[in-house]
C-alpha atoms as a PDB file:
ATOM      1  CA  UNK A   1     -33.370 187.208-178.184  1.00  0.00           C
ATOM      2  CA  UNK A   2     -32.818 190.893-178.539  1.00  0.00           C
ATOM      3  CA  UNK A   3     -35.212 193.525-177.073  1.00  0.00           C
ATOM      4  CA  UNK A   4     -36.148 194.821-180.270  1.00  0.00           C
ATOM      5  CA  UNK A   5     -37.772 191.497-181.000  1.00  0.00           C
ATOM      6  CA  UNK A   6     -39.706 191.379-177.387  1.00  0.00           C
ATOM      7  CA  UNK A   7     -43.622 192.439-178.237  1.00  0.00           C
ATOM      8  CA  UNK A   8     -45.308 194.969-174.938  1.00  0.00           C
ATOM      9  CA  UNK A   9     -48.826 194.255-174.444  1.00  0.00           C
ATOM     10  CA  UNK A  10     -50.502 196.680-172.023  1.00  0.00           C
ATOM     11  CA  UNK A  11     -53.875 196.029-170.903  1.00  0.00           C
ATOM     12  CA  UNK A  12     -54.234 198.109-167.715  1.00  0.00           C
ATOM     13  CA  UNK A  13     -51.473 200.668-168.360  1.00  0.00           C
ATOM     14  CA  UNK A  14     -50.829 203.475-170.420  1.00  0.00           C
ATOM     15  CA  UNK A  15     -47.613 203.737-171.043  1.00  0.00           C
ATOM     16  CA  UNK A  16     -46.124 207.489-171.834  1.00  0.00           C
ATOM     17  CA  UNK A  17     -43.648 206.651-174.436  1.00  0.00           C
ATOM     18  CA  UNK A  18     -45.243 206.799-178.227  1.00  0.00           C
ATOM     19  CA  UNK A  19     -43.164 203.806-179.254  1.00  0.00           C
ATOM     20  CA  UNK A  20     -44.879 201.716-176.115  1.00  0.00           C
ATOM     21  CA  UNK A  21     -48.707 202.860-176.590  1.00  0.00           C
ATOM     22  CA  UNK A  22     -48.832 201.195-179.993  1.00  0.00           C
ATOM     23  CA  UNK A  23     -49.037 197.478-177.536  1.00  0.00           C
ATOM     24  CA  UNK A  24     -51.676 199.328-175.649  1.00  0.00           C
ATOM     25  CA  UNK A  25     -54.460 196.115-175.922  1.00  0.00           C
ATOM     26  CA  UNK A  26     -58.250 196.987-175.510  1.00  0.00           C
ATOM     27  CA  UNK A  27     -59.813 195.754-172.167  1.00  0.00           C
ATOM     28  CA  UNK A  28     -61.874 192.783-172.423  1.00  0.00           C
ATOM     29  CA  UNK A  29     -65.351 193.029-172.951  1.00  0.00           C
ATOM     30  CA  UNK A  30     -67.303 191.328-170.390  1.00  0.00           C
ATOM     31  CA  UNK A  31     -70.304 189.616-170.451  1.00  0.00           C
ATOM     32  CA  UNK A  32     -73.424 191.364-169.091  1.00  0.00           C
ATOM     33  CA  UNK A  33     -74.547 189.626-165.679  1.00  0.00           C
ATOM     34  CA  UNK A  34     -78.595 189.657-165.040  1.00  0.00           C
ATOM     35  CA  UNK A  35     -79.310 189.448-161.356  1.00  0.00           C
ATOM     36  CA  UNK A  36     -81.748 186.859-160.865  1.00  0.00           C
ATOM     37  CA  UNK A  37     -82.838 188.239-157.562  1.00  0.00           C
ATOM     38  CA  UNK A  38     -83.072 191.750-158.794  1.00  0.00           C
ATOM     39  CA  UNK A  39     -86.144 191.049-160.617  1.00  0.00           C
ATOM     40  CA  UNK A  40     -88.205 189.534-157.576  1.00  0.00           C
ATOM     41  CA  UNK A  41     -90.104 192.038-154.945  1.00  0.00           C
ATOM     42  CA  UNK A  42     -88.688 192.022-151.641  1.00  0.00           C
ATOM     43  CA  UNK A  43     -89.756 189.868-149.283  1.00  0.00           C
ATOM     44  CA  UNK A  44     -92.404 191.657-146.505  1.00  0.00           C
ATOM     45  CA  UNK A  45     -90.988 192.146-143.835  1.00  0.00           C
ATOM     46  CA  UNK A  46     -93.494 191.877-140.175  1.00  0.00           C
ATOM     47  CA  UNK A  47     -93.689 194.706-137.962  1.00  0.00           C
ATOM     48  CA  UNK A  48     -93.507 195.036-135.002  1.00  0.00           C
ATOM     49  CA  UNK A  49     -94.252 197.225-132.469  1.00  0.00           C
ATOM     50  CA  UNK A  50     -91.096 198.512-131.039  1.00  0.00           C
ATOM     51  CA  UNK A  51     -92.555 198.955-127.686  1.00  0.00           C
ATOM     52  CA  UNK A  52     -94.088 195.479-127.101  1.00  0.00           C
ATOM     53  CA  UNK A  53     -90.352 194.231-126.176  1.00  0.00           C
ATOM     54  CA  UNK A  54     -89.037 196.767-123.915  1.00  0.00           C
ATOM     55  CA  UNK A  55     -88.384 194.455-120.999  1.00  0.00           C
ATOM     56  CA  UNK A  56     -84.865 194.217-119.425  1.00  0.00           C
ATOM     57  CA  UNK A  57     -82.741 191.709-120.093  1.00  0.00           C
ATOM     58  CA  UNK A  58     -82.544 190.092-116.641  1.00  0.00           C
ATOM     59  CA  UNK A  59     -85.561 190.763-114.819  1.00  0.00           C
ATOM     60  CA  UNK A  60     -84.842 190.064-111.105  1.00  0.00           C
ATOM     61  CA  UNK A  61     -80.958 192.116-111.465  1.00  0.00           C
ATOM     62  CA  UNK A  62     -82.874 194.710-108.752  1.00  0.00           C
ATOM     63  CA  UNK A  63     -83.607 191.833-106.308  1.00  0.00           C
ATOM     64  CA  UNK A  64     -79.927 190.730-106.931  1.00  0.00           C
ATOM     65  CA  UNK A  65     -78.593 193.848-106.146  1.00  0.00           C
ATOM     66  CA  UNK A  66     -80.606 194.780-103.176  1.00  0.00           C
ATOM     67  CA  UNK A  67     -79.651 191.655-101.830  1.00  0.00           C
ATOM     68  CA  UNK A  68     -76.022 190.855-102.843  1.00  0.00           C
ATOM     69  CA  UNK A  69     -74.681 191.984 -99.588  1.00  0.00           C
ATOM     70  CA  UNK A  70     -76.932 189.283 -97.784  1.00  0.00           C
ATOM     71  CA  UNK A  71     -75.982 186.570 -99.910  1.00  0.00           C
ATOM     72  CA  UNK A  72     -72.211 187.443 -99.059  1.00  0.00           C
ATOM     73  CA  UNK A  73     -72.676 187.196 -95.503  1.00  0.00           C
ATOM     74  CA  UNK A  74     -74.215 184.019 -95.753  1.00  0.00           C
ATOM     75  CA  UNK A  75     -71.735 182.392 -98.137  1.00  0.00           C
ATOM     76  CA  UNK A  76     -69.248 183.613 -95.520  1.00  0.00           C
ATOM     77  CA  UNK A  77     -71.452 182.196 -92.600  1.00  0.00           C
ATOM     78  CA  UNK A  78     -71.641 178.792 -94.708  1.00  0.00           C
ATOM     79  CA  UNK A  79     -67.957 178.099 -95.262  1.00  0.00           C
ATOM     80  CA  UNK A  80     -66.944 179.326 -91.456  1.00  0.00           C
ATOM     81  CA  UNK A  81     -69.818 176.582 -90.530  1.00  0.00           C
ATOM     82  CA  UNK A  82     -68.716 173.992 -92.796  1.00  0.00           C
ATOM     83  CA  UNK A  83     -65.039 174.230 -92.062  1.00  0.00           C
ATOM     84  CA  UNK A  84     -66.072 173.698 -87.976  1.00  0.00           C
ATOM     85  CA  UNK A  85     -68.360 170.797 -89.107  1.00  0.00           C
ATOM     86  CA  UNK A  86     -65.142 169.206 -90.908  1.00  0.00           C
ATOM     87  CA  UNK A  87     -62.613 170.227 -87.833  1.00  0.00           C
ATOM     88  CA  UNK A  88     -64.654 168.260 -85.202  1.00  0.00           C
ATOM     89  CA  UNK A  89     -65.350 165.157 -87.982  1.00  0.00           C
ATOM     90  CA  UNK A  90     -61.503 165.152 -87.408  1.00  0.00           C
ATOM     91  CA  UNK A  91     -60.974 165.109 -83.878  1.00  0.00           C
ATOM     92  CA  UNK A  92     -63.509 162.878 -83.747  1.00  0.00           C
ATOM     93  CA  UNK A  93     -61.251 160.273 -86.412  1.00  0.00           C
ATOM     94  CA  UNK A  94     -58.595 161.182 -84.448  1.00  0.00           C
ATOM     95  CA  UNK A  95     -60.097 160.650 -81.072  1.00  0.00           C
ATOM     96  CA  UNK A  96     -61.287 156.852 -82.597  1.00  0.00           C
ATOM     97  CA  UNK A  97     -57.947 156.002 -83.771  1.00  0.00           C
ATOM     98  CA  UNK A  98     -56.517 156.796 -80.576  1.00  0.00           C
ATOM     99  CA  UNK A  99     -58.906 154.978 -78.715  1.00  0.00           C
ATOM    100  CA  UNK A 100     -58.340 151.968 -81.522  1.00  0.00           C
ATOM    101  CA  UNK A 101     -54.523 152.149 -80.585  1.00  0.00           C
ATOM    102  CA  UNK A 102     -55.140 152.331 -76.794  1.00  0.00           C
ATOM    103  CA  UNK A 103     -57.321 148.950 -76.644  1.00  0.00           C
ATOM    104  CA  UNK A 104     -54.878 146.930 -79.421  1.00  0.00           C
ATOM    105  CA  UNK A 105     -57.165 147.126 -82.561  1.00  0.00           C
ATOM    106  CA  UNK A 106     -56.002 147.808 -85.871  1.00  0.00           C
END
């Protein structure tokens, strides 16, 4: 198989040598596409008064705010309180199993 022999075919590029633009191929002709969609109307759209839903995302984030530092102190208040409540639920265990040792009892 010599070169000579080979056949170029260009479809998409023009190639600058005389010899090479004679297996310049035509592009292919391509069907024409109807839209089916392109005849219809366009849907109606509603509208809407812009104004009608200008309300805030989270309605109460004011009350939050204002009282954020209130809620803290109580969180802080509860977990002081509840660690106590669990302290003395231990000495108390512990006082019983003493006691249980003292008198014998298992």
């Amino acid at each position: 198989m010599h070169f000579s022999d080979v056949q170029m075919k260009f479809r998409n590029y023009l190639p600058h040598d005389k010899q090479l633009q004679e297996g310049k191929v035509a592009p292919p002709a391509l069907p024409k596409f109807e839209d089916p969609i392109a005849g219809l109307p366009p849907p109606e759209e509603k509208k809407e008064d812009p104004f009608l839903n200008i309300v805030p995302k989270k309605p109460n984030w004011d009350l939050r705010r204002d009282v954020q530092k209130k809620l803290d102190k109580l969180e802080k208040r509860t977990m002081k309180a509840l660690t106590q409540l669990m302290e003395e639920e231990q000495k108390k265990r512990k006082m019983a199993e003493e006691e249980d040792a003292e008198n014998g009892e298992y």
